[in-house]
PDB file of N, CA and C in Angstrom:
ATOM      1  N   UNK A   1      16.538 -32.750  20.035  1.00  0.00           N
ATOM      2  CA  UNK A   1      17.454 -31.638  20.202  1.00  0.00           C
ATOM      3  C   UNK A   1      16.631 -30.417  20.589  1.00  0.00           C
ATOM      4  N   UNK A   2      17.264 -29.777  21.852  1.00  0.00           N
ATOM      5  CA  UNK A   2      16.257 -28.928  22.227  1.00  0.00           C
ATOM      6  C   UNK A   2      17.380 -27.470  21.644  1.00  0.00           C
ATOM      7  N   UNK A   3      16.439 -26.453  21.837  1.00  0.00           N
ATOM      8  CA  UNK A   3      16.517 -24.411  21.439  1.00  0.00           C
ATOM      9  C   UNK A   3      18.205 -24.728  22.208  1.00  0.00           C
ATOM     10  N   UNK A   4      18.368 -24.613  23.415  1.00  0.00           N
ATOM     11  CA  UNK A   4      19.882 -25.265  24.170  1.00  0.00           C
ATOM     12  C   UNK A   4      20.719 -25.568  23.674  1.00  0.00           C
ATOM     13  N   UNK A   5      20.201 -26.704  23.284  1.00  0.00           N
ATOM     14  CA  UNK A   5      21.307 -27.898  22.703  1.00  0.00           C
ATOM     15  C   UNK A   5      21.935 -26.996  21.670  1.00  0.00           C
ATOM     16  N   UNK A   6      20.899 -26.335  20.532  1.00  0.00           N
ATOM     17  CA  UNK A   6      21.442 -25.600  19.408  1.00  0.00           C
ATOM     18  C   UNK A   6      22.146 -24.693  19.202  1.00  0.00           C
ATOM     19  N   UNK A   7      21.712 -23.971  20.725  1.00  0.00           N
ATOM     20  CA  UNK A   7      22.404 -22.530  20.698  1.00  0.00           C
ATOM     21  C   UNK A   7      24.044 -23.344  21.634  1.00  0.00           C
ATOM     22  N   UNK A   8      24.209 -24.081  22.146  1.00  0.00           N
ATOM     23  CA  UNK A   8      25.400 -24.415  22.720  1.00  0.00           C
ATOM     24  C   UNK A   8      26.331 -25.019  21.367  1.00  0.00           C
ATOM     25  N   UNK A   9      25.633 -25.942  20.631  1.00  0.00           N
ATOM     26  CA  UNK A   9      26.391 -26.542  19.934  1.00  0.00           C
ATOM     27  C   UNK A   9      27.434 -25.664  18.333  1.00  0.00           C
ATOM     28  N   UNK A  10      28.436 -24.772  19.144  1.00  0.00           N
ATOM     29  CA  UNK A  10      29.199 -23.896  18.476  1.00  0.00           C
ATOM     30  C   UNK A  10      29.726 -24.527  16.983  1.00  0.00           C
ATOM     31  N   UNK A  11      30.737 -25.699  17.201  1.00  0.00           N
ATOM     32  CA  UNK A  11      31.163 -26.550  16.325  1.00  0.00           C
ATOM     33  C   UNK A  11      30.624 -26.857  14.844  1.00  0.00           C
ATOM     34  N   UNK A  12      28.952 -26.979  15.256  1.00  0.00           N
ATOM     35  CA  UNK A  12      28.019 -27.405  13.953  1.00  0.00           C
ATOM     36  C   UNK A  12      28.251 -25.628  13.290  1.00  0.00           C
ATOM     37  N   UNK A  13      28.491 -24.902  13.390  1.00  0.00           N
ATOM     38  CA  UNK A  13      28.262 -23.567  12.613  1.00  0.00           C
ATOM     39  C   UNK A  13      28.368 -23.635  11.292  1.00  0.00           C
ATOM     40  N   UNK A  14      27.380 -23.229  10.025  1.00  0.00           N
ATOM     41  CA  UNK A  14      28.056 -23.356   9.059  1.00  0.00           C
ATOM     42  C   UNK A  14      27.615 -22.187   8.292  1.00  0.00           C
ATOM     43  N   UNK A  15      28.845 -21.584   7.359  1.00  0.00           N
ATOM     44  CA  UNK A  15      28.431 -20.156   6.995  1.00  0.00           C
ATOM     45  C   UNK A  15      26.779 -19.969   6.103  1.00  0.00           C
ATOM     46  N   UNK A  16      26.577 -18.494   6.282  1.00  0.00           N
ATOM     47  CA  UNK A  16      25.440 -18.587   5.843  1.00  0.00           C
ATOM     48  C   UNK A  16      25.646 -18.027   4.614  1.00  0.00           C
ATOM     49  N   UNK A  17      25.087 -18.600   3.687  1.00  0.00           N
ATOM     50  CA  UNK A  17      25.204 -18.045   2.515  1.00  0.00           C
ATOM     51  C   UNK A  17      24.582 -16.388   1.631  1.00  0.00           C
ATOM     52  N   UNK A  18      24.734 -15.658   0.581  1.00  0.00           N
ATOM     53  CA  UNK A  18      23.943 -14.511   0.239  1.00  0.00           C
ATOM     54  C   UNK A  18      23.139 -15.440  -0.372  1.00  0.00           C
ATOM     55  N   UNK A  19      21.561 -14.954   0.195  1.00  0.00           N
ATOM     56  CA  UNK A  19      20.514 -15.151  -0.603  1.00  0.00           C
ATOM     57  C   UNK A  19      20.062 -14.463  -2.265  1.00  0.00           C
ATOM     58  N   UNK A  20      20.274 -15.339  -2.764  1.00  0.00           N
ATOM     59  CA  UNK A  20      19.638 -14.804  -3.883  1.00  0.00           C
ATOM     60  C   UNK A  20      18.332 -13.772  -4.383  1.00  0.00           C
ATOM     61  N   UNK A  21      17.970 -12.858  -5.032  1.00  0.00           N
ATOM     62  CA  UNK A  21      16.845 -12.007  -5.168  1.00  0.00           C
ATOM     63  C   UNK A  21      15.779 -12.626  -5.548  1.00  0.00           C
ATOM     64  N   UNK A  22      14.726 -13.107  -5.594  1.00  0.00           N
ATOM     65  CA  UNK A  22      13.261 -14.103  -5.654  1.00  0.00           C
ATOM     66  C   UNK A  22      12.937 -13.526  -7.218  1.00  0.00           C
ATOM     67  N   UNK A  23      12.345 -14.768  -7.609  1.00  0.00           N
ATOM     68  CA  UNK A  23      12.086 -14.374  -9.174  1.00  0.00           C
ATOM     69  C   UNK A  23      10.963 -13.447  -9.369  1.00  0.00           C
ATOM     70  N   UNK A  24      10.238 -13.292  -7.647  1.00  0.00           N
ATOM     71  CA  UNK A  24       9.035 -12.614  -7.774  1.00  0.00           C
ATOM     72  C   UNK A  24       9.394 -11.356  -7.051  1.00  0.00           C
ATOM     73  N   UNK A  25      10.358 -10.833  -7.466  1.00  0.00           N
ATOM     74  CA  UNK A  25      10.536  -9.200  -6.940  1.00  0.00           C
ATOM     75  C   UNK A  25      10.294  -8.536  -6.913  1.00  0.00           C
ATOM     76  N   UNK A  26      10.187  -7.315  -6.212  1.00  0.00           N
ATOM     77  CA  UNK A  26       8.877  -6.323  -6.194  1.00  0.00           C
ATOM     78  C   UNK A  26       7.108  -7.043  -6.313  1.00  0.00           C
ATOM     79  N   UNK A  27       7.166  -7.931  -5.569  1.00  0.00           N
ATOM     80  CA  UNK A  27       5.508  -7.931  -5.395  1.00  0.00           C
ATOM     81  C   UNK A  27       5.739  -8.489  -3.986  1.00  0.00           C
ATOM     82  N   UNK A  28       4.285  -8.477  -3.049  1.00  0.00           N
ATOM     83  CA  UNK A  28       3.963  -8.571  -1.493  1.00  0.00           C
ATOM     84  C   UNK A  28       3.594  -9.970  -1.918  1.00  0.00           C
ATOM     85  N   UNK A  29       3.687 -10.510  -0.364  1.00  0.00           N
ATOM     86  CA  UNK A  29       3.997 -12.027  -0.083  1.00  0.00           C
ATOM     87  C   UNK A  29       2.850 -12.854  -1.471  1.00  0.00           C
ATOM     88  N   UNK A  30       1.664 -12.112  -1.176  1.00  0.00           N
ATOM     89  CA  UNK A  30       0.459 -12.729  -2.321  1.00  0.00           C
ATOM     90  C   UNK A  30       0.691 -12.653  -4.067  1.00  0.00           C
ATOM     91  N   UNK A  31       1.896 -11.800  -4.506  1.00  0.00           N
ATOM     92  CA  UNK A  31       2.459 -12.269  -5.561  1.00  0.00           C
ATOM     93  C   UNK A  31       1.896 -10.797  -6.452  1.00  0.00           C
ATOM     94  N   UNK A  32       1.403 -10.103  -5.561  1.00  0.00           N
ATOM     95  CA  UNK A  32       0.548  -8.886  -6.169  1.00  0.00           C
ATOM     96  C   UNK A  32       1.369  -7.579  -6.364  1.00  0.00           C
ATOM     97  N   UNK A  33       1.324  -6.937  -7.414  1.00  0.00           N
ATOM     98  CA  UNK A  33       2.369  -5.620  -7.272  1.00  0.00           C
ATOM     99  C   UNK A  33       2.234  -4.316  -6.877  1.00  0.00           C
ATOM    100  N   UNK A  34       2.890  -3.743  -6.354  1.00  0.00           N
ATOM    101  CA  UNK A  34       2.592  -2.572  -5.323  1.00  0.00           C
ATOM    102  C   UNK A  34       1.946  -1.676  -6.498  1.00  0.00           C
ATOM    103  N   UNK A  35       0.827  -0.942  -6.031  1.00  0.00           N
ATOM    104  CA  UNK A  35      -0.227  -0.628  -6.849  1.00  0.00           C
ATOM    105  C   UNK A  35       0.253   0.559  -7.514  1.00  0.00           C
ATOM    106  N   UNK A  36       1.739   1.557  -6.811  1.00  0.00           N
ATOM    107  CA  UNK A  36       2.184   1.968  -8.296  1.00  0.00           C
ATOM    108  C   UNK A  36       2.611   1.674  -9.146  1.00  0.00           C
ATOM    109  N   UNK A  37       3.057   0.206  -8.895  1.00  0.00           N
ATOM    110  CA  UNK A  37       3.607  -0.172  -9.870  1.00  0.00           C
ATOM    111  C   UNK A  37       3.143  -1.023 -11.276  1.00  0.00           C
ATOM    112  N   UNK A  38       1.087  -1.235 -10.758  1.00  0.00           N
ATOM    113  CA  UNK A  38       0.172  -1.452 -11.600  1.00  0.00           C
ATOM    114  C   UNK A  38       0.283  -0.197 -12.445  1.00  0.00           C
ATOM    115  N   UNK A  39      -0.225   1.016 -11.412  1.00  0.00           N
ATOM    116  CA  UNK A  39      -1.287   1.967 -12.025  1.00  0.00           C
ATOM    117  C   UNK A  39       0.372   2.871 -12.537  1.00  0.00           C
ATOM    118  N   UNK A  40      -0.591   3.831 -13.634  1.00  0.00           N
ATOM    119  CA  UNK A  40       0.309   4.857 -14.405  1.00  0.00           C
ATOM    120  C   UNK A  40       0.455   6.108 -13.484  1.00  0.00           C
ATOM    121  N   UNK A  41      -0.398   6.145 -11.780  1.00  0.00           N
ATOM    122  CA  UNK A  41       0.171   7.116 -11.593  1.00  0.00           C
ATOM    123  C   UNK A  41       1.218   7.119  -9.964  1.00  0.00           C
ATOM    124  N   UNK A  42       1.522   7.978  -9.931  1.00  0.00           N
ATOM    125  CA  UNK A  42       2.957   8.199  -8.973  1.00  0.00           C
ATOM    126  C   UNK A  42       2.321   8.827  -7.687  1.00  0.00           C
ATOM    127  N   UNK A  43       1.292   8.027  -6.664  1.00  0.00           N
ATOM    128  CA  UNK A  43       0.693   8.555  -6.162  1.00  0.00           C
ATOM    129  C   UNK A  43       1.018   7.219  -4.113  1.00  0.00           C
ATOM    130  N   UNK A  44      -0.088   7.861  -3.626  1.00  0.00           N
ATOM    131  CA  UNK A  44      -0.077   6.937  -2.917  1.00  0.00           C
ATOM    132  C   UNK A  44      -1.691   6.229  -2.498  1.00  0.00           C
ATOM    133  N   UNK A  45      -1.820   5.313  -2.037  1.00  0.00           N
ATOM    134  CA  UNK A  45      -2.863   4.248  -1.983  1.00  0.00           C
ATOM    135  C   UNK A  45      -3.727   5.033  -0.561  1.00  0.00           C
ATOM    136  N   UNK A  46      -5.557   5.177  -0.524  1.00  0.00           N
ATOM    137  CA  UNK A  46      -5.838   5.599   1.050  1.00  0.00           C
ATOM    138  C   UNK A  46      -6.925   4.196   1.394  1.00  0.00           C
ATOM    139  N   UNK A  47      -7.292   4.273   1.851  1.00  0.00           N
ATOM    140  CA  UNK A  47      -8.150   3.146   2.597  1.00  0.00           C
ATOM    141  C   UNK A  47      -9.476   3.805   2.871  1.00  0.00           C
ATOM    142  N   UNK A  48     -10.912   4.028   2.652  1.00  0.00           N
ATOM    143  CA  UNK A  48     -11.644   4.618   3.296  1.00  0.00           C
ATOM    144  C   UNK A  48     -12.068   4.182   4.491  1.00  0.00           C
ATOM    145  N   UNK A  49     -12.125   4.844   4.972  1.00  0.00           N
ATOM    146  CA  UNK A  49     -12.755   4.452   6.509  1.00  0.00           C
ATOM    147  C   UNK A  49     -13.880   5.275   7.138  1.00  0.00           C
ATOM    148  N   UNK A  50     -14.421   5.115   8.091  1.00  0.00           N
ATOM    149  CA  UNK A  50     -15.817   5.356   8.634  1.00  0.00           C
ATOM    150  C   UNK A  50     -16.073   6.974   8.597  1.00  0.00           C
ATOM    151  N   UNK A  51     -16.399   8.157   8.087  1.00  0.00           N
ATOM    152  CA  UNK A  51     -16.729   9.248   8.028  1.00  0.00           C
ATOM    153  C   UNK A  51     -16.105   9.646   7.213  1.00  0.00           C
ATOM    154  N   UNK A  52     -15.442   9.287   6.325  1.00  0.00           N
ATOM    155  CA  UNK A  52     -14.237   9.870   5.478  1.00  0.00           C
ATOM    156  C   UNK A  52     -15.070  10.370   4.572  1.00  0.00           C
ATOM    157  N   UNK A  53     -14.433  12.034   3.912  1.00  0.00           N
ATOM    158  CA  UNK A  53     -15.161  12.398   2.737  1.00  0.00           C
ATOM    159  C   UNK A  53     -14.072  12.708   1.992  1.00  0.00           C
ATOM    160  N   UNK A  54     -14.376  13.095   0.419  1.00  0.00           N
ATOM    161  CA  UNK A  54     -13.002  13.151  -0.442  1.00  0.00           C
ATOM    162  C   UNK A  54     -12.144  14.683  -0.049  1.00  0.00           C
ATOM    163  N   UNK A  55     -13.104  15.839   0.765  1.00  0.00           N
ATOM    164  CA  UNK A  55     -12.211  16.727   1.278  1.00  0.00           C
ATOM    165  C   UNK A  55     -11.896  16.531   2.040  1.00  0.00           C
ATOM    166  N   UNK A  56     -12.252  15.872   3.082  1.00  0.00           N
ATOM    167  CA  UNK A  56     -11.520  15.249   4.413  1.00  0.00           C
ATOM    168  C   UNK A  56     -10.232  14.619   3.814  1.00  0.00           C
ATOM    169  N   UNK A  57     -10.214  13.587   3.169  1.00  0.00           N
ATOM    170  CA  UNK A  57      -9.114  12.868   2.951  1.00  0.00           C
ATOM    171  C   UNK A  57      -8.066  14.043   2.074  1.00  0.00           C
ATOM    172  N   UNK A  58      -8.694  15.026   1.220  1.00  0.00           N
ATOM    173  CA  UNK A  58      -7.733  15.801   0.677  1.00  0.00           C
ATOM    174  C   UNK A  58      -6.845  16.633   1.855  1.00  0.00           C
ATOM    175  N   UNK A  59      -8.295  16.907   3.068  1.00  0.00           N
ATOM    176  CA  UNK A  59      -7.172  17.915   3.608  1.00  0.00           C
ATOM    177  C   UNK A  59      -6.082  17.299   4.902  1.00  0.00           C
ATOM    178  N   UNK A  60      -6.148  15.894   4.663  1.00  0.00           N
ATOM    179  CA  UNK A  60      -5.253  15.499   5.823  1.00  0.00           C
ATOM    180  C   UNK A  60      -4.139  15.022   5.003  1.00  0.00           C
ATOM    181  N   UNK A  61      -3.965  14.491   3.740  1.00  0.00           N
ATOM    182  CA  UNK A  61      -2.778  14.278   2.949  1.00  0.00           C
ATOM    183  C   UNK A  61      -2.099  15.727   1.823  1.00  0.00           C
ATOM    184  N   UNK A  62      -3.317  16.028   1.714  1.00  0.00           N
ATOM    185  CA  UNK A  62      -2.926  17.653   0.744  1.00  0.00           C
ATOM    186  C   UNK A  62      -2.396  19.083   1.542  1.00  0.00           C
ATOM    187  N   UNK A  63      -3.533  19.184   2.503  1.00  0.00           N
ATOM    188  CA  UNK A  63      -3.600  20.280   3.496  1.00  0.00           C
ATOM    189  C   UNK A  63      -4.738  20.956   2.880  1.00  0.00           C
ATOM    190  N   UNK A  64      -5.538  20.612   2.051  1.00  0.00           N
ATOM    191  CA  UNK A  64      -6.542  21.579   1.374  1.00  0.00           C
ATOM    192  C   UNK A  64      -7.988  20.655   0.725  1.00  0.00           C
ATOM    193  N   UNK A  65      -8.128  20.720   1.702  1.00  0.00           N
ATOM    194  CA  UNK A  65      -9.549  20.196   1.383  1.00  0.00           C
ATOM    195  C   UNK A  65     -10.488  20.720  -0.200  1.00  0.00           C
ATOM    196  N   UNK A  66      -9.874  21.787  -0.843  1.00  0.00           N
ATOM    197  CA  UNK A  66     -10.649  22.065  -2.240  1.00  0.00           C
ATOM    198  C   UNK A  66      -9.667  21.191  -3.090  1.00  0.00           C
ATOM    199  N   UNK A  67      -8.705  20.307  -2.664  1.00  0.00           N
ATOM    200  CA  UNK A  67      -8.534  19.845  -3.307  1.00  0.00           C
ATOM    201  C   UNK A  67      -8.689  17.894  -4.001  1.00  0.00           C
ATOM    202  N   UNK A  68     -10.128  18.099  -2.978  1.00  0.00           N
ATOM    203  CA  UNK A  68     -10.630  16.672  -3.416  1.00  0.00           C
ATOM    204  C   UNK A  68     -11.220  16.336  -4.925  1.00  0.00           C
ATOM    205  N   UNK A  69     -11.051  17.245  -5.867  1.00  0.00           N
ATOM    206  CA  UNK A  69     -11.050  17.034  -7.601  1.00  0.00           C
ATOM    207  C   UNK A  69     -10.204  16.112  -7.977  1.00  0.00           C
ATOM    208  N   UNK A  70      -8.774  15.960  -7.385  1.00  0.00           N
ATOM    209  CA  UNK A  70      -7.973  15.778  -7.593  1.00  0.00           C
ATOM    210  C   UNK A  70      -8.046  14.080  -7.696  1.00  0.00           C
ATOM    211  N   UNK A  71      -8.594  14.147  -6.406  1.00  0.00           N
ATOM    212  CA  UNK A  71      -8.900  12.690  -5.388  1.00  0.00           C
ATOM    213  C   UNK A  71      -9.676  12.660  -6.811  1.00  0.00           C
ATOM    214  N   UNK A  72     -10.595  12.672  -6.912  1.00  0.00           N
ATOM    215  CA  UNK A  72     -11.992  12.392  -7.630  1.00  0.00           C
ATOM    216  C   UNK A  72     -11.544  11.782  -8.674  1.00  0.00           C
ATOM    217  N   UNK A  73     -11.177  12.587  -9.951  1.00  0.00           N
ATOM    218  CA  UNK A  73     -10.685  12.423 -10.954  1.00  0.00           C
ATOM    219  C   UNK A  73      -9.483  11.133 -11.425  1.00  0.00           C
ATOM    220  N   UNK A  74      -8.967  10.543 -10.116  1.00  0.00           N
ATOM    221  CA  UNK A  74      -7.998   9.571 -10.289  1.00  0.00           C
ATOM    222  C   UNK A  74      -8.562   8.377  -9.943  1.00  0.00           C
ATOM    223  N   UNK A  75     -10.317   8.626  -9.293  1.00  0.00           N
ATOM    224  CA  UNK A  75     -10.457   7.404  -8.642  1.00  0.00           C
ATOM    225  C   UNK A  75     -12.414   7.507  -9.110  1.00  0.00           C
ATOM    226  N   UNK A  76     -12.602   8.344 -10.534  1.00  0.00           N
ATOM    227  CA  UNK A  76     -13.643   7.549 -10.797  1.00  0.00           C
ATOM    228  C   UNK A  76     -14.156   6.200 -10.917  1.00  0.00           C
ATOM    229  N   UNK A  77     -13.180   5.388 -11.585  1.00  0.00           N
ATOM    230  CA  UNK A  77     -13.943   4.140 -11.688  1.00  0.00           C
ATOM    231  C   UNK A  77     -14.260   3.456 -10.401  1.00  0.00           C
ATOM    232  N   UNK A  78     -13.248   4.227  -9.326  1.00  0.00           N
ATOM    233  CA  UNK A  78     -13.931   3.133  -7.985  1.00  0.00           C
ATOM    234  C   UNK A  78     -15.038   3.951  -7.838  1.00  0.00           C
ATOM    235  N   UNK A  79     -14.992   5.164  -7.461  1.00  0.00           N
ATOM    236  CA  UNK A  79     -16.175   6.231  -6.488  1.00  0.00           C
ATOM    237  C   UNK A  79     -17.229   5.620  -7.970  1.00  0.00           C
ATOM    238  N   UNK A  80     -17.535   6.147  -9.015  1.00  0.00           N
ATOM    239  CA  UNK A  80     -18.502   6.366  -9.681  1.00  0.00           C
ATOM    240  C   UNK A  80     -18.832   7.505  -9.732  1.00  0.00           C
ATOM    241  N   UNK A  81     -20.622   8.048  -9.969  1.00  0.00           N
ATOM    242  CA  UNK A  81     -20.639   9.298 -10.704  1.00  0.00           C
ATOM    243  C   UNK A  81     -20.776  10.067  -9.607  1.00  0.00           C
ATOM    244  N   UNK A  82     -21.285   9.733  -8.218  1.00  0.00           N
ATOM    245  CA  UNK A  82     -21.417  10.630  -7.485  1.00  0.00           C
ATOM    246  C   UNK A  82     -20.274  10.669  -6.756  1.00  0.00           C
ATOM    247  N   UNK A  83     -19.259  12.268  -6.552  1.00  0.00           N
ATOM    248  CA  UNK A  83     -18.202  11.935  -5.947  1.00  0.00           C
ATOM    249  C   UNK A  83     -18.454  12.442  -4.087  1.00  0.00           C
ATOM    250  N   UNK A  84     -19.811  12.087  -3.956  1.00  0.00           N
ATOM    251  CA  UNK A  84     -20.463  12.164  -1.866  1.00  0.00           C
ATOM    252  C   UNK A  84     -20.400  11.019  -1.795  1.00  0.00           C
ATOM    253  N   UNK A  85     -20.478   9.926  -3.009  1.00  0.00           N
ATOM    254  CA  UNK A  85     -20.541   8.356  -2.341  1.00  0.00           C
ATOM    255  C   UNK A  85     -19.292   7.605  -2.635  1.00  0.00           C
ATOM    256  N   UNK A  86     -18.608   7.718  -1.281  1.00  0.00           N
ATOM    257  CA  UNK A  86     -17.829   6.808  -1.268  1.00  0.00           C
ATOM    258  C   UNK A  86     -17.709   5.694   0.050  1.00  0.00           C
ATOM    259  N   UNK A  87     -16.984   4.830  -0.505  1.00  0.00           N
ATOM    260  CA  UNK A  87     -17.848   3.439   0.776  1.00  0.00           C
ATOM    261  C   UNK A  87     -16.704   3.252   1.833  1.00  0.00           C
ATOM    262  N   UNK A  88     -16.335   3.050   3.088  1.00  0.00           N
ATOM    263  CA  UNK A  88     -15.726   2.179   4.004  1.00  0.00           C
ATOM    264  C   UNK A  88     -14.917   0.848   3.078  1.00  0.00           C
ATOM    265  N   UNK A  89     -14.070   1.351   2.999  1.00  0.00           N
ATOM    266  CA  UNK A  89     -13.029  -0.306   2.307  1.00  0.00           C
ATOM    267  C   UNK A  89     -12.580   0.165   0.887  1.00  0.00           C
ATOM    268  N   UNK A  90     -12.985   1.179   0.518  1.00  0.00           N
ATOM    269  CA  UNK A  90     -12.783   1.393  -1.094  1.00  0.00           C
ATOM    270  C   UNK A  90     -10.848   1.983  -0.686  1.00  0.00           C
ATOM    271  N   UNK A  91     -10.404   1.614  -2.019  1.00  0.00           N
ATOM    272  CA  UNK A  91      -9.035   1.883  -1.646  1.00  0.00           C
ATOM    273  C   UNK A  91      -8.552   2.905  -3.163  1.00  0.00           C
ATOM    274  N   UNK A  92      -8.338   4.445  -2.676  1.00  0.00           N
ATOM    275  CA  UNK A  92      -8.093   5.353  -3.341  1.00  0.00           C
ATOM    276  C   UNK A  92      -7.076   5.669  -3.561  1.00  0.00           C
ATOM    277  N   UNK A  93      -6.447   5.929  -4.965  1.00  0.00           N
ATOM    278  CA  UNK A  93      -5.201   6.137  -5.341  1.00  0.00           C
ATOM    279  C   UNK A  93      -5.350   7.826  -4.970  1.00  0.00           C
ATOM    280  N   UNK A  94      -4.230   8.741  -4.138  1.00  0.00           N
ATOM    281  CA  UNK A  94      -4.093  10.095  -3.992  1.00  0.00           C
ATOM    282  C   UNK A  94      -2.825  10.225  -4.763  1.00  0.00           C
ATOM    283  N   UNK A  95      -3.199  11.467  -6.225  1.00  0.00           N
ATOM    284  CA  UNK A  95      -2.360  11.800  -7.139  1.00  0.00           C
ATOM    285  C   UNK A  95      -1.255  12.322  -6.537  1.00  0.00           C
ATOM    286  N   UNK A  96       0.086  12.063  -7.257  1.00  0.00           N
ATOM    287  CA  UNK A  96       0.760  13.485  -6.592  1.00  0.00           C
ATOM    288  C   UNK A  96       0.832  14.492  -7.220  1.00  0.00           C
ATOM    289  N   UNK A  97       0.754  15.785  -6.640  1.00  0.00           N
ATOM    290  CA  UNK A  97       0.195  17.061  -7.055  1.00  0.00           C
ATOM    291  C   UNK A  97       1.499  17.824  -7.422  1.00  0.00           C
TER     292      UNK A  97
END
């Protein structure tokens, strides 16, 4: 039976039913939960990428680059103690302010 055949064959129609809600709701295809809905705060997720610094990233989501403390403080345990080192791939929770 060819794509044709299927789309011609009107007769076979049979209603489609409502899908039910998945027992795994609210999580992405890998079963994982959207990371506010891990973490305690109400923020959104950044990605580092190649030159990024924590005022850079403050001032393109904040508008204020003095306000990379903010950044800092929510995302010690990834950055660590120095908040100049941060890596390409690290994935930063930005508080909401």
């Amino acid at each position: 039976m060819g794509l044709l055949d299927f789309l011609s064959n009107e007769g076979d129609k049979k209603p489609v039913e409502n899908p039910q809600p998945a027992a795994n709701a609210g999580t992405d295809f890998f079963g994982n939960k959207p990371a506010d809905a891990t973490s305690g705060t109400n923020g959104d997720t950044y990605t580092v990428a190649s030159g990024d610094t924590l005022s850079k990233i403050a001032r393109n989501h904040y508008g204020d680059g003095a306000k990379w403390h903010q950044i800092y403080e929510a995302n010690k345990a990834t950055i660590g103690s120095n908040p100049d080192h941060i890596e390409v791939g690290q994935v930063l929770t930005l508080p909401s302010l």
